[in-house]
C-alpha atoms as a PDB file:
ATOM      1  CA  UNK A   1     -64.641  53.390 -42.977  1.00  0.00           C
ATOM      2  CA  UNK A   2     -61.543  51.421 -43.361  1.00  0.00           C
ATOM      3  CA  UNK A   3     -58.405  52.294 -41.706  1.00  0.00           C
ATOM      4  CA  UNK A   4     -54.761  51.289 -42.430  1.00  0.00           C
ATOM      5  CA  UNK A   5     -52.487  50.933 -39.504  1.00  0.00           C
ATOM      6  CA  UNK A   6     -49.078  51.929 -41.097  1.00  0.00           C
ATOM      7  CA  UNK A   7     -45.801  50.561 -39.192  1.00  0.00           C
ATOM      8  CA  UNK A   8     -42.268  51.338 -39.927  1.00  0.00           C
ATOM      9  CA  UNK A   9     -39.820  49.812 -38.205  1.00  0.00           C
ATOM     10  CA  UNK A  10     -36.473  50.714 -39.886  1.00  0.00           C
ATOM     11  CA  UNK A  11     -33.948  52.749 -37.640  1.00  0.00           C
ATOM     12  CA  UNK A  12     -32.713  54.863 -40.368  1.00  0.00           C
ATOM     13  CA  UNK A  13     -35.038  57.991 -41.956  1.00  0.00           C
ATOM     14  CA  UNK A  14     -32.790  58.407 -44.890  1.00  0.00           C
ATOM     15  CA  UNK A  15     -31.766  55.969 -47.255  1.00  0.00           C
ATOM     16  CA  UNK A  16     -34.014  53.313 -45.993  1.00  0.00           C
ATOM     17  CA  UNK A  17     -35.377  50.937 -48.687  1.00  0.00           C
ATOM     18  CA  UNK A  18     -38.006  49.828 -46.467  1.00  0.00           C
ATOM     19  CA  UNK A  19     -39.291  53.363 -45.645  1.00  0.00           C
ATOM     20  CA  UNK A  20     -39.202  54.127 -49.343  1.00  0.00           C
ATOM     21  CA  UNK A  21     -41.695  51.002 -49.964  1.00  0.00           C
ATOM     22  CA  UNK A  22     -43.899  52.357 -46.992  1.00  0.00           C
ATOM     23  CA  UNK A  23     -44.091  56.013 -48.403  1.00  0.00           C
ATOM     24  CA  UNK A  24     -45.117  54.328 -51.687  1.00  0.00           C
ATOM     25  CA  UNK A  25     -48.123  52.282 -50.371  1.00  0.00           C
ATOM     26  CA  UNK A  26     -49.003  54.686 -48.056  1.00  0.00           C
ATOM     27  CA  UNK A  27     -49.506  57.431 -51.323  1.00  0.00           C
ATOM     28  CA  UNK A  28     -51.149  54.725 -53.649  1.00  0.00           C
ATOM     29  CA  UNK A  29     -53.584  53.972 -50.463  1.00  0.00           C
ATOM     30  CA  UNK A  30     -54.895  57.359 -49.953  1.00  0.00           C
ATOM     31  CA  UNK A  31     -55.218  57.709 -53.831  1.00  0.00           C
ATOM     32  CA  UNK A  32     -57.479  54.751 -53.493  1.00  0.00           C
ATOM     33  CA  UNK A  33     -59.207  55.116 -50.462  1.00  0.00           C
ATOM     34  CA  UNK A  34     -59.213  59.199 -49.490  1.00  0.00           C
ATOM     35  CA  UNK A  35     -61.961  58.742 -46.717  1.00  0.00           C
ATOM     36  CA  UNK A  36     -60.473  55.945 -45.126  1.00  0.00           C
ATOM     37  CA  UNK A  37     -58.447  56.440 -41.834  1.00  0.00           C
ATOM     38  CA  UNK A  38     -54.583  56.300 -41.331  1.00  0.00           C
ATOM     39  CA  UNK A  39     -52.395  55.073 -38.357  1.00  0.00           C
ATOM     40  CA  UNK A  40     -48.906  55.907 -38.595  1.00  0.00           C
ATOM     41  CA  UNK A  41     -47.089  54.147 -36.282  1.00  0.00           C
ATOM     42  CA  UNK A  42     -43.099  55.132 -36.999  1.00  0.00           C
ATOM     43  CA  UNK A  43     -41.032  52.381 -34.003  1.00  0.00           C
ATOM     44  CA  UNK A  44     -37.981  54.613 -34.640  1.00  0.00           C
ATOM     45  CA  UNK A  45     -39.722  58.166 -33.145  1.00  0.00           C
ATOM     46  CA  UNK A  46     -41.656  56.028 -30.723  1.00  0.00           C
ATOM     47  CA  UNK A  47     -38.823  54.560 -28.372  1.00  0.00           C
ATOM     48  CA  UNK A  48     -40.634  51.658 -27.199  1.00  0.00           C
ATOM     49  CA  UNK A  49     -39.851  49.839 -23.843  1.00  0.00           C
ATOM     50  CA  UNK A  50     -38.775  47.318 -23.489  1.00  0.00           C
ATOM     51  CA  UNK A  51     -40.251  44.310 -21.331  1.00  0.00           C
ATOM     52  CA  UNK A  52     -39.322  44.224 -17.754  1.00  0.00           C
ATOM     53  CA  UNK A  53     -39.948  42.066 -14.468  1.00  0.00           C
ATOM     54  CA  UNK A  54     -42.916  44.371 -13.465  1.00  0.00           C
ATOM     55  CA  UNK A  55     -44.439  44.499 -17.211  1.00  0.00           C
ATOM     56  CA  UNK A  56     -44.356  40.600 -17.490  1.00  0.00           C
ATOM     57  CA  UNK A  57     -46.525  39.890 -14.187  1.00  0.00           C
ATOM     58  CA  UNK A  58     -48.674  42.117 -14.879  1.00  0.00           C
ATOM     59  CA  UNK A  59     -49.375  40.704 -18.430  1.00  0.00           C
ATOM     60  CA  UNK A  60     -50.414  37.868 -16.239  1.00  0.00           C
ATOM     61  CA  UNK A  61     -52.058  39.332 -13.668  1.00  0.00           C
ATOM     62  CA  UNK A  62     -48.866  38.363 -10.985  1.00  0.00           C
ATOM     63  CA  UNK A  63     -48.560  41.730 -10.069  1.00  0.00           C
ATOM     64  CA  UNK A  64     -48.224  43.065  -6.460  1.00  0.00           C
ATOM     65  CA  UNK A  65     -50.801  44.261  -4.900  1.00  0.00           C
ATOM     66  CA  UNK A  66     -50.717  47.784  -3.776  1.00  0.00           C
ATOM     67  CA  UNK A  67     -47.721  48.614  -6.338  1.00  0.00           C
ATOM     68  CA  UNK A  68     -49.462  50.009  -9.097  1.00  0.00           C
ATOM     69  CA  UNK A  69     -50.282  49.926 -12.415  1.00  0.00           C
ATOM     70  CA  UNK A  70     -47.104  48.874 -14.418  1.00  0.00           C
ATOM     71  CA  UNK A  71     -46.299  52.552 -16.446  1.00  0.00           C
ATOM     72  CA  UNK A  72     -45.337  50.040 -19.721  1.00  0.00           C
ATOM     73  CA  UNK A  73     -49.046  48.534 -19.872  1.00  0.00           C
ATOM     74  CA  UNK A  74     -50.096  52.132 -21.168  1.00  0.00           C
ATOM     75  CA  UNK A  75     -48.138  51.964 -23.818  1.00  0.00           C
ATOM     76  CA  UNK A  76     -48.957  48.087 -24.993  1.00  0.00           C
ATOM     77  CA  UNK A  77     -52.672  49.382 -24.412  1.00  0.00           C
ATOM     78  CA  UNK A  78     -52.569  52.094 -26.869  1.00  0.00           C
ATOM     79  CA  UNK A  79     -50.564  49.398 -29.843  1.00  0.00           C
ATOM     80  CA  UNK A  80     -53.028  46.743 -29.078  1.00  0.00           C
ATOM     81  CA  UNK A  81     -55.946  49.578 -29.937  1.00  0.00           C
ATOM     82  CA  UNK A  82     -54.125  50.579 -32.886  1.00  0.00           C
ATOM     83  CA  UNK A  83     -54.227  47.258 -34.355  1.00  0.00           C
ATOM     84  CA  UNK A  84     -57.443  46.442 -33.607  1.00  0.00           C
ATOM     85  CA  UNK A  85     -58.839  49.566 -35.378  1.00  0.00           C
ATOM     86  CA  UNK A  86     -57.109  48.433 -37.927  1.00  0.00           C
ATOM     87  CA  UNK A  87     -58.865  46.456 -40.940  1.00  0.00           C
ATOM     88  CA  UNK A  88     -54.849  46.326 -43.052  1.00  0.00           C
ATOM     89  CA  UNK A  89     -51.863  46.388 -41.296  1.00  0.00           C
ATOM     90  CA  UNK A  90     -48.768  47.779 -43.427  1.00  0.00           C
ATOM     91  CA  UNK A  91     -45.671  46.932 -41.731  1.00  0.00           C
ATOM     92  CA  UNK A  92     -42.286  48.043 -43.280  1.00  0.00           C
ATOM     93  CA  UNK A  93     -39.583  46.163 -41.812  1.00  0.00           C
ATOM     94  CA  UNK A  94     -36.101  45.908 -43.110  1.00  0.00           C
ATOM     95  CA  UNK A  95     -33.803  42.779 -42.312  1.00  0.00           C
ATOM     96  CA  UNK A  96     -30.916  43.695 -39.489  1.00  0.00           C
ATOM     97  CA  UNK A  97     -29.148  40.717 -38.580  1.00  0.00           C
ATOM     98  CA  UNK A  98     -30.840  37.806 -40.581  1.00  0.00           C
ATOM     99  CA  UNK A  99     -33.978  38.972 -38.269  1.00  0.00           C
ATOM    100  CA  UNK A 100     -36.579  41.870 -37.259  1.00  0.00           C
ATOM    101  CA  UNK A 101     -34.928  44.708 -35.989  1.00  0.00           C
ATOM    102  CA  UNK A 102     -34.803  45.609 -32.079  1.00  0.00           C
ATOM    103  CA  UNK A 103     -37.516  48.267 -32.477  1.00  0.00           C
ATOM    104  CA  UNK A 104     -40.224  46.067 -34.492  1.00  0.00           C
ATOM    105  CA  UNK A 105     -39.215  43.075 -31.602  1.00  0.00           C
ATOM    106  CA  UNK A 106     -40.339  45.654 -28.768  1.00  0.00           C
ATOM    107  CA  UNK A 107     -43.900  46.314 -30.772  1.00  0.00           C
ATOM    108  CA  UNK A 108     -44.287  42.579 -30.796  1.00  0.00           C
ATOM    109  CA  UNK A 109     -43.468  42.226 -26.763  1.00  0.00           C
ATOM    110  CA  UNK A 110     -45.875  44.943 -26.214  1.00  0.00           C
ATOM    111  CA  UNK A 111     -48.622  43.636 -28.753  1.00  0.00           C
ATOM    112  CA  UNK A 112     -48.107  39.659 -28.418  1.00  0.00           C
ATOM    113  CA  UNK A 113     -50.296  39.773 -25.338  1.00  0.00           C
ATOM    114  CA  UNK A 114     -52.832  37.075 -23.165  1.00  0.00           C
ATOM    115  CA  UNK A 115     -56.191  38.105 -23.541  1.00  0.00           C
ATOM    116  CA  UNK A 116     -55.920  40.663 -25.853  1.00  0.00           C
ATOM    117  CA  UNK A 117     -54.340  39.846 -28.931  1.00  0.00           C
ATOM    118  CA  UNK A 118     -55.087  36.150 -28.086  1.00  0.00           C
ATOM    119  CA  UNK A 119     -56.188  33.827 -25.452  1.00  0.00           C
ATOM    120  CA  UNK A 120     -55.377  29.897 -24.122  1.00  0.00           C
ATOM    121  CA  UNK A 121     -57.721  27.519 -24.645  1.00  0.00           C
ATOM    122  CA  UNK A 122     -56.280  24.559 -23.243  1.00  0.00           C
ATOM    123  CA  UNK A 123     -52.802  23.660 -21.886  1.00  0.00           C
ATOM    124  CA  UNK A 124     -50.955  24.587 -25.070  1.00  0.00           C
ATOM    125  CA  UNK A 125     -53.576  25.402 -27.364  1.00  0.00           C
ATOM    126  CA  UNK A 126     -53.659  29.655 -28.011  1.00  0.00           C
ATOM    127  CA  UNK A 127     -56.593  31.077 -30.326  1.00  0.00           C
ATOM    128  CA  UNK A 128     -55.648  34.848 -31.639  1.00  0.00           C
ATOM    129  CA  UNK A 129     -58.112  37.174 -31.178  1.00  0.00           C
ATOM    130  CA  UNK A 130     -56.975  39.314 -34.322  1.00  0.00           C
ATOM    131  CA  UNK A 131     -59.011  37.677 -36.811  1.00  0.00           C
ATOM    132  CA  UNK A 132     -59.943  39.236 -40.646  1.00  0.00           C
ATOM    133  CA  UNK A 133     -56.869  41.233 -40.826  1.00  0.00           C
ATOM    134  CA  UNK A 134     -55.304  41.803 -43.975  1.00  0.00           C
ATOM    135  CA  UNK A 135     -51.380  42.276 -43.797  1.00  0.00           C
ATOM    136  CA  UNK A 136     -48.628  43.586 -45.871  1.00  0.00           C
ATOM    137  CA  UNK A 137     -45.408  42.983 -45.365  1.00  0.00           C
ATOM    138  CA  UNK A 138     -42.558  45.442 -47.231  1.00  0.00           C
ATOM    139  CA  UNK A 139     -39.009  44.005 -46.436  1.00  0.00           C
ATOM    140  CA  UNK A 140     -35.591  44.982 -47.572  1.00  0.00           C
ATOM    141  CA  UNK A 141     -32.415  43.122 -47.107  1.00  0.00           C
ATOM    142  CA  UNK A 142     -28.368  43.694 -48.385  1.00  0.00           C
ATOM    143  CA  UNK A 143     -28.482  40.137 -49.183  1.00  0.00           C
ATOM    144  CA  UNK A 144     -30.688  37.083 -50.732  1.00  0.00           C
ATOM    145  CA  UNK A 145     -31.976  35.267 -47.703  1.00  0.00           C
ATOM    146  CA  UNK A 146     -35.700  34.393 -48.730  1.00  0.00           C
ATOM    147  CA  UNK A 147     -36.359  30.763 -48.277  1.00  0.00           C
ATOM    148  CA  UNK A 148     -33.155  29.948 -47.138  1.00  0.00           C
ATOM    149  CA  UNK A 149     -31.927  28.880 -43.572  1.00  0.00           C
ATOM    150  CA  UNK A 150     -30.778  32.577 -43.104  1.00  0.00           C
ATOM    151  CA  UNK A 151     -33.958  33.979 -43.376  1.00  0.00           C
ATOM    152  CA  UNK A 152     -35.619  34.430 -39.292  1.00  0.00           C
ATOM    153  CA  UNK A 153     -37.146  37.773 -40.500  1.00  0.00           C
ATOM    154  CA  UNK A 154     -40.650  36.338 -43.262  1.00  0.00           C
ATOM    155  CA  UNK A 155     -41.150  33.388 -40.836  1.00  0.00           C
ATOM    156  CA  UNK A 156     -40.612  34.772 -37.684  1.00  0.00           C
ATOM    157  CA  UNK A 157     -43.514  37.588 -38.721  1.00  0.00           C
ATOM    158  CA  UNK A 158     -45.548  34.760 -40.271  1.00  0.00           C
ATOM    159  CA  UNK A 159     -45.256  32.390 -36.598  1.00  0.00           C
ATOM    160  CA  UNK A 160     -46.631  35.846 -34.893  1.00  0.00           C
ATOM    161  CA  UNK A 161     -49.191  37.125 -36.723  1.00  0.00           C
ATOM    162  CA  UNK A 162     -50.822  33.712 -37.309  1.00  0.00           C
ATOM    163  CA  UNK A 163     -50.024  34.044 -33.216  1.00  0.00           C
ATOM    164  CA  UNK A 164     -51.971  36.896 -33.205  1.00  0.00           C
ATOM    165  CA  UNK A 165     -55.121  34.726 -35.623  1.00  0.00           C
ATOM    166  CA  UNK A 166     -53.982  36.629 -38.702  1.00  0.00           C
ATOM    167  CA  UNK A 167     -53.403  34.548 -41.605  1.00  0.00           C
ATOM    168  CA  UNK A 168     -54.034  36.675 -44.634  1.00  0.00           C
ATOM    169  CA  UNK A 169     -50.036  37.989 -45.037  1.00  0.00           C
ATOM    170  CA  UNK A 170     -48.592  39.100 -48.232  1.00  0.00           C
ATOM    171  CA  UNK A 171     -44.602  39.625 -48.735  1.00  0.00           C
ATOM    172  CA  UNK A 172     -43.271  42.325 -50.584  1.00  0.00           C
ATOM    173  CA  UNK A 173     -39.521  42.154 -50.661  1.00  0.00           C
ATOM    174  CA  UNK A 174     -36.485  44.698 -51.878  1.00  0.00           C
ATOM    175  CA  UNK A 175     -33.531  41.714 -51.640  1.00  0.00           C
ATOM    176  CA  UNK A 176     -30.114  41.909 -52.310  1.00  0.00           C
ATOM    177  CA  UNK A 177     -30.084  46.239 -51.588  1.00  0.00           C
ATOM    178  CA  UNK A 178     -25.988  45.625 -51.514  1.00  0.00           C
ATOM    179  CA  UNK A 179     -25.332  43.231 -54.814  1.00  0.00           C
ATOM    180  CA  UNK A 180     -24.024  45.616 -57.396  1.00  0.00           C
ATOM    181  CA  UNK A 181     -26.090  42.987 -60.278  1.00  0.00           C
ATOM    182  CA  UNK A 182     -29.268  43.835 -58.775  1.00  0.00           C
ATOM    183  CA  UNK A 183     -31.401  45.793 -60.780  1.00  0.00           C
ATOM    184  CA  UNK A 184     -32.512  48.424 -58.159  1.00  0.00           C
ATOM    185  CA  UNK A 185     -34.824  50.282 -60.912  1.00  0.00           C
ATOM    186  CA  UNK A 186     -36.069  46.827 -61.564  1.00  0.00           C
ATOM    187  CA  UNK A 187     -36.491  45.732 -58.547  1.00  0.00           C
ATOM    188  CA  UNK A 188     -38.572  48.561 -57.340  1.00  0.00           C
ATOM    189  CA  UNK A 189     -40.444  48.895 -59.772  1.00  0.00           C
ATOM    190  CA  UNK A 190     -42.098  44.840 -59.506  1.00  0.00           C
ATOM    191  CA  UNK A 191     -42.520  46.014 -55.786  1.00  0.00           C
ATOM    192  CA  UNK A 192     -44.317  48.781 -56.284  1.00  0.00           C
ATOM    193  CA  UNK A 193     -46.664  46.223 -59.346  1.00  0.00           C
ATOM    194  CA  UNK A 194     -46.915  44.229 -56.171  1.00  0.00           C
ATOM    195  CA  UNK A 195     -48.081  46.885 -53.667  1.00  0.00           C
ATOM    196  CA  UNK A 196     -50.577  48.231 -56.398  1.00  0.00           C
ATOM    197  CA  UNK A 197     -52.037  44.512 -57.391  1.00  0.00           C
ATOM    198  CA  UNK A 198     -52.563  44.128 -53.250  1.00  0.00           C
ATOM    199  CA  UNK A 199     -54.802  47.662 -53.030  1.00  0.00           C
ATOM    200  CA  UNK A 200     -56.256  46.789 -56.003  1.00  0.00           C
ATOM    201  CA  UNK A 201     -57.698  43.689 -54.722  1.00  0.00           C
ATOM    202  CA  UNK A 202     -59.217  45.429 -52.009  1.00  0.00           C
END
């Protein structure tokens, strides 16, 4: 059975363009596949820590001992088992700040992790242990930034998941939400031809 691991990492409910994309794959998916299984993973409901001293050693087994298990490891336990369930990975992200917001950056601090999402080889050399994944990736942004020197959000999520060993990524993008000549109709519409030609191709 194939399961979807569904992310959304916008802080807003309403009137998020990126939540709006999500909602859309997420109905053409189980219209497709209606046996497969579902993760819904919503960043904005889940409050994620974030990283502290006591977290970070015992990522790499520095912890003291006699203190404990660090509470936060839980937690990047259970999002590490989520994606590896996971056979496609839908993750809705909207641009804040020519970047990922501060909820999506606390997933990856909690999932980016040695020996379980991926593991040295040599000094400098990393292998990801996240391999056959397929990824979506539905962003929205006020303003045109794809390509240019502004854009730290497609990259940055590229550098990570290919981090992580997962190379098969596809971009969706909603750009330039606050231009008044965008064509908002228009522009939804070729983003939901593009989430429908990526299902499709399943």
């Amino acid at each position: 059975m194939t399961t979807l691991l569904l992310i959304n990492s916008s802080a807003r409910q309403l009137g998020s363009h990126s939540r709006s994309l999500s909602r859309y794959f997420k109905d053409r998916w189980i219209e497709t596949f209606p046996d497969s299984q579902v993760i819904s993973r919503d960043l904005a409901e889940s409050q994620l820590p974030h990283l502290d001293d006591d977290t970070i050693k015992a990522f790499y087994g520095l912890d003291e001992p006699g203190r404990g298990r660090a509470p936060k490891l839980d937690k990047s336990d259970e999002l590490i088992d989520e994606v590896m369930q996971a056979d496609v990975i839908c993750l809705a992200s909207p641009m804040y700040n020519f970047s990922v917001s501060s909820l999506l950056k606390a997933w990856i601090d909690l999932v980016v992790r040695s020996d379980k999402t991926y593991h040295k080889v040599a000094d400098g050399v990393h292998e990801g242990m996240c391999r056959g994944k397929k990824v979506i990736v539905l962003s929205s942004s006020g303003g045109l930034y794809f390509g240019s020197h502004m854009d730290h959000l497609h990259p940055y999520i590229d550098v990570i998941l290919g981090f992580m060993g997962i190379t098969d990524v596809e971009h969706v993008r909603l750009e330039g939400m606050a231009h008044s000549e965008i064509n908002l109709v228009e522009s939804r519409e070729n983003a939901h031809k593009a989430i429908d030609a990526f299902i499709g191709a399943l």
